[in-house]
N, C-alpha and C. Protein backbone atom coordinates (compact mmCIF):
# COMPACT_ATOMS: atom_id res chain seq x y z
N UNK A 1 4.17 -28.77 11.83
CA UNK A 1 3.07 -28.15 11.15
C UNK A 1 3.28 -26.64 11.13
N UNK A 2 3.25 -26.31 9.96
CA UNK A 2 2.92 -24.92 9.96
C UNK A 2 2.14 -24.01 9.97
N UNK A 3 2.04 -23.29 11.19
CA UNK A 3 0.98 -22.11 11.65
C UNK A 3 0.68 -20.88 10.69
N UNK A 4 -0.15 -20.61 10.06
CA UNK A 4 -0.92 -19.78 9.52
C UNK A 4 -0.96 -18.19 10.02
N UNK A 5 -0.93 -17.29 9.66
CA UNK A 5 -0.89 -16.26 10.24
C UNK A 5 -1.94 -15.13 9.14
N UNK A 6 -2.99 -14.45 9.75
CA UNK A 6 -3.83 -13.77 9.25
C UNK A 6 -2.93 -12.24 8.49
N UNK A 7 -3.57 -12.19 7.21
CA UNK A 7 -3.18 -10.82 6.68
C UNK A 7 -4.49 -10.27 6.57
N UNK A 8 -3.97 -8.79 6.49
CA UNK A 8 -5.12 -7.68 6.03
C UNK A 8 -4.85 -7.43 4.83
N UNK A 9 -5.87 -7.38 3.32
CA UNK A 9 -5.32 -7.40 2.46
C UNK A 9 -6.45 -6.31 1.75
N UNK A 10 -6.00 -5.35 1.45
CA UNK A 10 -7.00 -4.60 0.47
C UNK A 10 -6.77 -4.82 -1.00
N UNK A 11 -7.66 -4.66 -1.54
CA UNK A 11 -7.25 -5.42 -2.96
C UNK A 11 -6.76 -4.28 -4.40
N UNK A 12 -7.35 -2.97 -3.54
CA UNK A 12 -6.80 -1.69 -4.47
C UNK A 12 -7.04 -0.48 -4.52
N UNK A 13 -5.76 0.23 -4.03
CA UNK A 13 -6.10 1.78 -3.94
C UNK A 13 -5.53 2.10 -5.58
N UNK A 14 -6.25 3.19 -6.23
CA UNK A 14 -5.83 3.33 -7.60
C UNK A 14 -5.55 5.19 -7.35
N UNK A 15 -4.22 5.42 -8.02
CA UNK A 15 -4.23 6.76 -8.38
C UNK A 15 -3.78 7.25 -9.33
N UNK A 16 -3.98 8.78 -9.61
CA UNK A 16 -3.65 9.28 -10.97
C UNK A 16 -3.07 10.14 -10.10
N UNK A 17 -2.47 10.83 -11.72
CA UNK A 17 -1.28 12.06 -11.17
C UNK A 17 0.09 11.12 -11.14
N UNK A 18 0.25 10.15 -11.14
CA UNK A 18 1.59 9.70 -11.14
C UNK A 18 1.47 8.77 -12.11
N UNK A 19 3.22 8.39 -12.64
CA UNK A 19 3.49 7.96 -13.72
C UNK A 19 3.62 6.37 -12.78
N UNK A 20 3.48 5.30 -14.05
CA UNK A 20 4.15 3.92 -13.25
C UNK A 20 5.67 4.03 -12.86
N UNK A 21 6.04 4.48 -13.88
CA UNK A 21 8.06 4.54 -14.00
C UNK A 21 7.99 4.71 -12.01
N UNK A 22 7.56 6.13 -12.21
CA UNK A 22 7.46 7.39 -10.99
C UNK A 22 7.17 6.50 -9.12
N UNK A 23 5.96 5.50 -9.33
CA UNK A 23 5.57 4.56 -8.62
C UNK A 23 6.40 3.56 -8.36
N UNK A 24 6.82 2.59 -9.15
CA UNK A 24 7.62 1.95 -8.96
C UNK A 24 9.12 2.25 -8.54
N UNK A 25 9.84 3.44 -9.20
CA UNK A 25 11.14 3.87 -8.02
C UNK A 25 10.77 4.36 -6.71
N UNK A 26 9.46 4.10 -6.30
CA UNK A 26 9.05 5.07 -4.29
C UNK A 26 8.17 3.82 -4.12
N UNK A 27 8.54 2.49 -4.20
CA UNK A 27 7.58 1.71 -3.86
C UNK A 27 7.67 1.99 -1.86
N UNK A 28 8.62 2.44 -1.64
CA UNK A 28 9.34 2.46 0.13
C UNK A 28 7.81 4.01 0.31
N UNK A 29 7.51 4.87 -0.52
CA UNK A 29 6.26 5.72 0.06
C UNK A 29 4.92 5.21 0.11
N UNK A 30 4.79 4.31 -0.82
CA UNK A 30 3.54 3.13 -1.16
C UNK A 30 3.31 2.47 0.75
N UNK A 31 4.77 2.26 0.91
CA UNK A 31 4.49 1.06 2.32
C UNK A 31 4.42 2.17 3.24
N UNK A 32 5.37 3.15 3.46
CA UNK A 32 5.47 3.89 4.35
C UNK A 32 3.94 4.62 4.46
N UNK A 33 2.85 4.99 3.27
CA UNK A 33 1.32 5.72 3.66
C UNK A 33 0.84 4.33 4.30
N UNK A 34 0.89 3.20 4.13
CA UNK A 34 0.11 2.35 4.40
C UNK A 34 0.36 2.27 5.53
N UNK A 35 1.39 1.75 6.10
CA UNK A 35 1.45 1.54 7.53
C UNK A 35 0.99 2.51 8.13
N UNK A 36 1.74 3.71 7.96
CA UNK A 36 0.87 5.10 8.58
C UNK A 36 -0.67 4.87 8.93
N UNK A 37 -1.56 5.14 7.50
CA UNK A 37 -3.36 4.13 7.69
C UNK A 37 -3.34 3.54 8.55
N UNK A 38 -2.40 1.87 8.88
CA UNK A 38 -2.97 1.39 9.33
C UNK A 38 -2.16 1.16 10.68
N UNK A 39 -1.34 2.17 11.05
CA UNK A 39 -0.95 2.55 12.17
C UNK A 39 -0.06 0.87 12.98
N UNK A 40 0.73 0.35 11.91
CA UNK A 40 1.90 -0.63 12.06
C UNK A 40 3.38 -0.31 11.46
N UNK A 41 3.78 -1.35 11.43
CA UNK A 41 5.05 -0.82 11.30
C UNK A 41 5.01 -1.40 9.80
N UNK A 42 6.11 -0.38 9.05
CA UNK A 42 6.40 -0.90 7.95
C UNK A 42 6.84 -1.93 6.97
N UNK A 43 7.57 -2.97 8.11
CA UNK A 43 8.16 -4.14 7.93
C UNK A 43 7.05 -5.04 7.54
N UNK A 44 5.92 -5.23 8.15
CA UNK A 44 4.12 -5.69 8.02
C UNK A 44 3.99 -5.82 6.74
N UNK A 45 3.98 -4.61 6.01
CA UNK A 45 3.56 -4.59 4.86
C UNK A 45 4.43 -4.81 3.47
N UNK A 46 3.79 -5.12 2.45
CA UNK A 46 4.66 -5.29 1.18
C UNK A 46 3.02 -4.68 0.11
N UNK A 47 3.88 -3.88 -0.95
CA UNK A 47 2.82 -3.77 -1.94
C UNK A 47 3.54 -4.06 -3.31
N UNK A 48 2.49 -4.08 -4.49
CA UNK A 48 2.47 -4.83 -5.69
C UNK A 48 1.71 -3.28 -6.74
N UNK A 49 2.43 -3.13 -7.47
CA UNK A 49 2.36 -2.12 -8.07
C UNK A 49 2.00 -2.04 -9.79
N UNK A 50 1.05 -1.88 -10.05
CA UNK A 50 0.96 -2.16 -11.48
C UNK A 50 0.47 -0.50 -12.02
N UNK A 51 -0.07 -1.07 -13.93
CA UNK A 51 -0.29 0.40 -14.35
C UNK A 51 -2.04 0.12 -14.72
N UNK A 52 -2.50 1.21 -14.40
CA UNK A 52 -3.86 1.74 -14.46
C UNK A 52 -4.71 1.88 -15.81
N UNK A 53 -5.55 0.67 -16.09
CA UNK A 53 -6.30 0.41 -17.73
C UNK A 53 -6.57 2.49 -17.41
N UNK A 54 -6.53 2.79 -18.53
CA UNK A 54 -6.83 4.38 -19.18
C UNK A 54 -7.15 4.20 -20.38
N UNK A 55 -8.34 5.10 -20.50
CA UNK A 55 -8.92 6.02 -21.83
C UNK A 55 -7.93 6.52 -22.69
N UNK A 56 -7.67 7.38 -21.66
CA UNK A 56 -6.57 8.53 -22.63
C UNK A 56 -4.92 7.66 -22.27
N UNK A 57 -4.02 7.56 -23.37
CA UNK A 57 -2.81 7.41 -23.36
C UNK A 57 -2.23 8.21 -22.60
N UNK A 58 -2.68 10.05 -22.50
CA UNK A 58 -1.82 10.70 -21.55
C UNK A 58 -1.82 11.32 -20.20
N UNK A 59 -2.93 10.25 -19.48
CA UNK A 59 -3.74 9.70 -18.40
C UNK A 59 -2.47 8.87 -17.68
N UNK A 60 -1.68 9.41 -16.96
CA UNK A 60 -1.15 8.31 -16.00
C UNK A 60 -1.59 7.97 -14.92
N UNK A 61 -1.60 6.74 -14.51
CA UNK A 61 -2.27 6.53 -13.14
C UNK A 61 -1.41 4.75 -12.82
N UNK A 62 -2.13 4.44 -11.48
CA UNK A 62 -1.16 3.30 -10.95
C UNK A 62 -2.49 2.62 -9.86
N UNK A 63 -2.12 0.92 -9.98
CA UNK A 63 -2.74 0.30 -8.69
C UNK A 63 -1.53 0.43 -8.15
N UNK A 64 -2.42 -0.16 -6.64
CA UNK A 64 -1.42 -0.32 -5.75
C UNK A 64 -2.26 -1.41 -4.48
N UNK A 65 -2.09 -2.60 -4.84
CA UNK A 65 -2.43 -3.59 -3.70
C UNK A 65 -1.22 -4.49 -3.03
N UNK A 66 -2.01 -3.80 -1.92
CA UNK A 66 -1.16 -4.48 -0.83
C UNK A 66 -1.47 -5.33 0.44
N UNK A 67 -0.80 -5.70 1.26
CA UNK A 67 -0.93 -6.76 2.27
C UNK A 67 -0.12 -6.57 3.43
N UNK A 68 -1.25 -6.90 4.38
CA UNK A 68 -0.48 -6.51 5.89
C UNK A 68 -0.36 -8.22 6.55
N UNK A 69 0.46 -8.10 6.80
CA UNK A 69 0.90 -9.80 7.91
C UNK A 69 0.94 -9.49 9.23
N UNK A 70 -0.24 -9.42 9.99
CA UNK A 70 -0.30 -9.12 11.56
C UNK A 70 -0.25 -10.91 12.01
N UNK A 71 -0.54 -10.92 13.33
CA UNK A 71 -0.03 -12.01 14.15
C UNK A 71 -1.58 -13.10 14.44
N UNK A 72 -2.68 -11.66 14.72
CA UNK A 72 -3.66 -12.99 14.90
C UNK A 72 -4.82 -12.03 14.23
N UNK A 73 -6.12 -12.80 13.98
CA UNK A 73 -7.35 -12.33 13.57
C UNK A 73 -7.84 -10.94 14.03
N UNK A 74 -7.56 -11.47 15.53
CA UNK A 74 -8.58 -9.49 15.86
C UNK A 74 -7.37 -8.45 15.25
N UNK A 75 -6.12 -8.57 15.40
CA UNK A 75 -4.97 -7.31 14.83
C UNK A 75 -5.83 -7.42 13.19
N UNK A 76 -6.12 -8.19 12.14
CA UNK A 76 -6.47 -8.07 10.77
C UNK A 76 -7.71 -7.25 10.78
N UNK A 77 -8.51 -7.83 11.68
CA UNK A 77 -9.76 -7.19 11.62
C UNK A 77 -9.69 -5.66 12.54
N UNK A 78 -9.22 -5.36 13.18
CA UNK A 78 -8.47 -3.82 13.55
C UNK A 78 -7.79 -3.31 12.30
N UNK A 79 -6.84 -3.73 11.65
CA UNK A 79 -6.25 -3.17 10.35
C UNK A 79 -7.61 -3.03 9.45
N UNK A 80 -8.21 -3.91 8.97
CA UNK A 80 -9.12 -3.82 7.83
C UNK A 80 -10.33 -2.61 8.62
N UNK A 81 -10.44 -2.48 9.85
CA UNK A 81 -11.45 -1.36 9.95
C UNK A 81 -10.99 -0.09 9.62
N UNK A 82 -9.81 0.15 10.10
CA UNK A 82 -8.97 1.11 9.78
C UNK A 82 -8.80 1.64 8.37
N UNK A 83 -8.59 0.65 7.49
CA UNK A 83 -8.75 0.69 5.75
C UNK A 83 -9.73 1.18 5.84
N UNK A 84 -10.81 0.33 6.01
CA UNK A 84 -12.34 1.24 5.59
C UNK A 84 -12.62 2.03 6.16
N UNK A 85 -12.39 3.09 7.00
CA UNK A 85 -12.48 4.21 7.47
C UNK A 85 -11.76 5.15 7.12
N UNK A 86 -10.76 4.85 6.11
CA UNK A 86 -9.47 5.67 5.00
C UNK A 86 -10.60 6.58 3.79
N UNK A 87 -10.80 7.79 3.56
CA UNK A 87 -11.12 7.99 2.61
C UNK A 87 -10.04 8.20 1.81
N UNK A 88 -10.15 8.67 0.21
CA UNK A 88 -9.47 8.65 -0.43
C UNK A 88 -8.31 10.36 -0.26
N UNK A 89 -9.24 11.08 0.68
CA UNK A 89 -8.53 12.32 0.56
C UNK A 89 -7.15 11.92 1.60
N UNK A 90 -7.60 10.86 2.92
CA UNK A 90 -6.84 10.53 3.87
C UNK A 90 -5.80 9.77 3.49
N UNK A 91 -5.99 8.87 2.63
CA UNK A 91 -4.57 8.23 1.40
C UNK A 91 -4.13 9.11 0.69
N UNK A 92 -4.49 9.89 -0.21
CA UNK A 92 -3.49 10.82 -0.75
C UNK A 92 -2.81 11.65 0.34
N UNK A 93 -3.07 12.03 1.40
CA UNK A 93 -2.36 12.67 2.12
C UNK A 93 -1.38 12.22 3.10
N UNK A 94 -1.67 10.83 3.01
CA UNK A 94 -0.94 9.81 3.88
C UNK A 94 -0.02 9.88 2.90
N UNK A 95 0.38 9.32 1.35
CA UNK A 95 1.16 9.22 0.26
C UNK A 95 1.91 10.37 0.03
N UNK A 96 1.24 11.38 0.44
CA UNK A 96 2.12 12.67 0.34
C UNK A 96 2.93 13.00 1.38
N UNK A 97 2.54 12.87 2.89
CA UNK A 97 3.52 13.16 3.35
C UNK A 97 4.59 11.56 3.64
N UNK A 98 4.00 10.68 3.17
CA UNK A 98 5.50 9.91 3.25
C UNK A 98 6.50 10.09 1.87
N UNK A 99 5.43 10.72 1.27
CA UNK A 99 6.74 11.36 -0.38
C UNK A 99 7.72 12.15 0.22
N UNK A 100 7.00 13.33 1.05
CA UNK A 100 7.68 14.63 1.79
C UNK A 100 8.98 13.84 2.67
N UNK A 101 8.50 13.08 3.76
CA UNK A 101 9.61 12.55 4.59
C UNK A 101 10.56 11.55 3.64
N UNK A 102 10.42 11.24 2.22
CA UNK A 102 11.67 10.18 1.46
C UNK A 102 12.03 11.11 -0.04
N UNK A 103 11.89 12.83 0.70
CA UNK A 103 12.80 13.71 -0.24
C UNK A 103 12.01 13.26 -1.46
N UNK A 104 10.87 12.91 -2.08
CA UNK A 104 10.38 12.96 -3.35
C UNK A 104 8.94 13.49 -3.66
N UNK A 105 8.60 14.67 -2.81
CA UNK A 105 7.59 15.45 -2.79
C UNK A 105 7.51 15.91 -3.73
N UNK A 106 8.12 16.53 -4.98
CA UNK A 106 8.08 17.15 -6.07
C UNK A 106 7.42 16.00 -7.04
N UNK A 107 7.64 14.40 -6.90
CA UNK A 107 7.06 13.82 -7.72
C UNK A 107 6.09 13.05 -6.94
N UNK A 108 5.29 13.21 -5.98
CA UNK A 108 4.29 13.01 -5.77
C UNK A 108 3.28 14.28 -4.99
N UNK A 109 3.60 15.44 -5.99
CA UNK A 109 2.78 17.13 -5.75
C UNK A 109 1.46 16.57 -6.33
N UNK A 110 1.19 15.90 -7.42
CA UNK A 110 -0.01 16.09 -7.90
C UNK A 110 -0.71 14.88 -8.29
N UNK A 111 -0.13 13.98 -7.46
CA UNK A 111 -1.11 12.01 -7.02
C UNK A 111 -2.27 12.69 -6.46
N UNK A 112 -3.51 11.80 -6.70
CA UNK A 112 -4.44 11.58 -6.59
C UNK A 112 -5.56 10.11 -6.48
N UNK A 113 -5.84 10.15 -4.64
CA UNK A 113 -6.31 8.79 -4.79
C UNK A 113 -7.54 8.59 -5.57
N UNK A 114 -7.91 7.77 -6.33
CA UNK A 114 -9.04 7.27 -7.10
C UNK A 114 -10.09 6.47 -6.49
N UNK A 115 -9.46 5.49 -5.67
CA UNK A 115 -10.18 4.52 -5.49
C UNK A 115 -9.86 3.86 -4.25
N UNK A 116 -10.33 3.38 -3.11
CA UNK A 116 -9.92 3.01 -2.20
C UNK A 116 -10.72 1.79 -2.05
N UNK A 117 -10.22 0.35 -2.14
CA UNK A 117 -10.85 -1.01 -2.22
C UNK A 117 -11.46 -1.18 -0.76
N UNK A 118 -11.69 -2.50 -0.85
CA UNK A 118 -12.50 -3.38 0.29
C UNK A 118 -11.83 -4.34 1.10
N UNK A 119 -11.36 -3.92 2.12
CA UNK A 119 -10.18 -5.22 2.56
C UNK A 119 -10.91 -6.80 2.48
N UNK A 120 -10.04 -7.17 2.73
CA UNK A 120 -10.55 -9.17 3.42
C UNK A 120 -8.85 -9.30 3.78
N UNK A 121 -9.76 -10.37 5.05
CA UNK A 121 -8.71 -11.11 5.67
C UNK A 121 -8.85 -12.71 5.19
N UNK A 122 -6.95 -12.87 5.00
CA UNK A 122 -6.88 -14.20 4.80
C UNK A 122 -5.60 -14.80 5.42
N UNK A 123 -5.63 -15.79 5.30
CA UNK A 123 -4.56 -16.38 5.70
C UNK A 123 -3.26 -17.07 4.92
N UNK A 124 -2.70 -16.69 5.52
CA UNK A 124 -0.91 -16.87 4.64
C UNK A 124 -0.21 -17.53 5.43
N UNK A 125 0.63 -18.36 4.47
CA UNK A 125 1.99 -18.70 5.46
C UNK A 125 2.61 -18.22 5.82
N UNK A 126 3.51 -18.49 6.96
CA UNK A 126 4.43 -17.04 7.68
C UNK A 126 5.68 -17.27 6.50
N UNK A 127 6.47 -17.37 5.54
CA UNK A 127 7.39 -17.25 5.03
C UNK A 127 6.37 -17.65 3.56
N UNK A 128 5.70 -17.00 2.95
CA UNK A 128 5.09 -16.84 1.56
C UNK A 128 5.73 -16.00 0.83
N UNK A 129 6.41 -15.33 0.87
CA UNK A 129 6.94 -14.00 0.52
C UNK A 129 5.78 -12.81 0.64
N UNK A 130 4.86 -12.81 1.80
CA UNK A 130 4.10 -11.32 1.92
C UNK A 130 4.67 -10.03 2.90
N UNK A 131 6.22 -10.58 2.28
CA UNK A 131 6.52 -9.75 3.81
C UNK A 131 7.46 -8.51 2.69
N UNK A 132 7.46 -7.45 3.16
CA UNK A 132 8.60 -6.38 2.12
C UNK A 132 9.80 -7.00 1.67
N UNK A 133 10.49 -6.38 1.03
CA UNK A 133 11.73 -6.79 0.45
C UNK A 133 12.61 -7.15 1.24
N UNK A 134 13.46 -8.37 1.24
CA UNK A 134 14.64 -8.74 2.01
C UNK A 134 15.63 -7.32 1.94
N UNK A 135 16.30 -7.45 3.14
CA UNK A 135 16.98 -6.38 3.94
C UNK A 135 18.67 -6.82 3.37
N UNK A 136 19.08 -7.08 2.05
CA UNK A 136 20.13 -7.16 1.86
C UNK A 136 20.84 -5.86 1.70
N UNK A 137 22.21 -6.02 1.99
CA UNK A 137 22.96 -4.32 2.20
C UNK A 137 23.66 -4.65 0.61
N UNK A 138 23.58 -3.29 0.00
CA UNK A 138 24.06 -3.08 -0.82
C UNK A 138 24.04 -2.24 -1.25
């Protein structure tokens, strides 16, 4: 039988100031602010990156939901308090300095968090694919 393992899952931080193109080549600063937040390790997390409904065409902006795979309930519910105690100034600055530490500070000078979601915890299989990208060398 296979054991279940609780994630922390917020359903969407949204920002402007960055392009999707721009987002999607630093998905590694996406995981690296998050873990930071939520004070785990990076391996935990995986995020999902899309582009932001806009008014204006020359309005760029980006979701960004993601998912933490801790081990049991109270670690999810410790992560998800942690989320909600994130304001949005504390994510952009989390996003910025993991831009700063992966040499791409110049393209994330002028991100801006929008929106900071509502976690829930759920449960996943331990091999669902919620885990970051396989570690192939190449």
């Amino acid at each position: 039988m296979t054991r279940r393992r609780p994630s922390a899952r917020l359903e969407r931080l949204a920002f402007d100031g960055i392009t999707y193109e721009t987002a999607l080549a630093s998905v590694d600063v996406f995981v690296a602010a998050v873990a930071d937040l939520c004070g785990v390790d990076a391996s935990l997390v995986s995020v999902d990156i899309s582009q932001a409904r806009r008014r204006r065409l020359d309005d760029a902006g980006v979701v960004v939901t993601y998912t933490i795979v801790v081990e049991t309930a109270e670690m999810a519910a410790s992560v998800s308090t942690l989320i909600e105690d994130s304001s949005t100034e504390d994510v952009s600055a989390a996003v910025k300095m993991a831009a700063a530490e992966a040499g791409v500070d110049d393209e994330f000078a002028t991100i801006e968090t929008t929106a900071v979601g509502t976690p829930t915890t759920v449960l996943a299989e331990p091999n669902d694919g919620a885990t970051a990208a396989s570690e192939d060398s190449g």
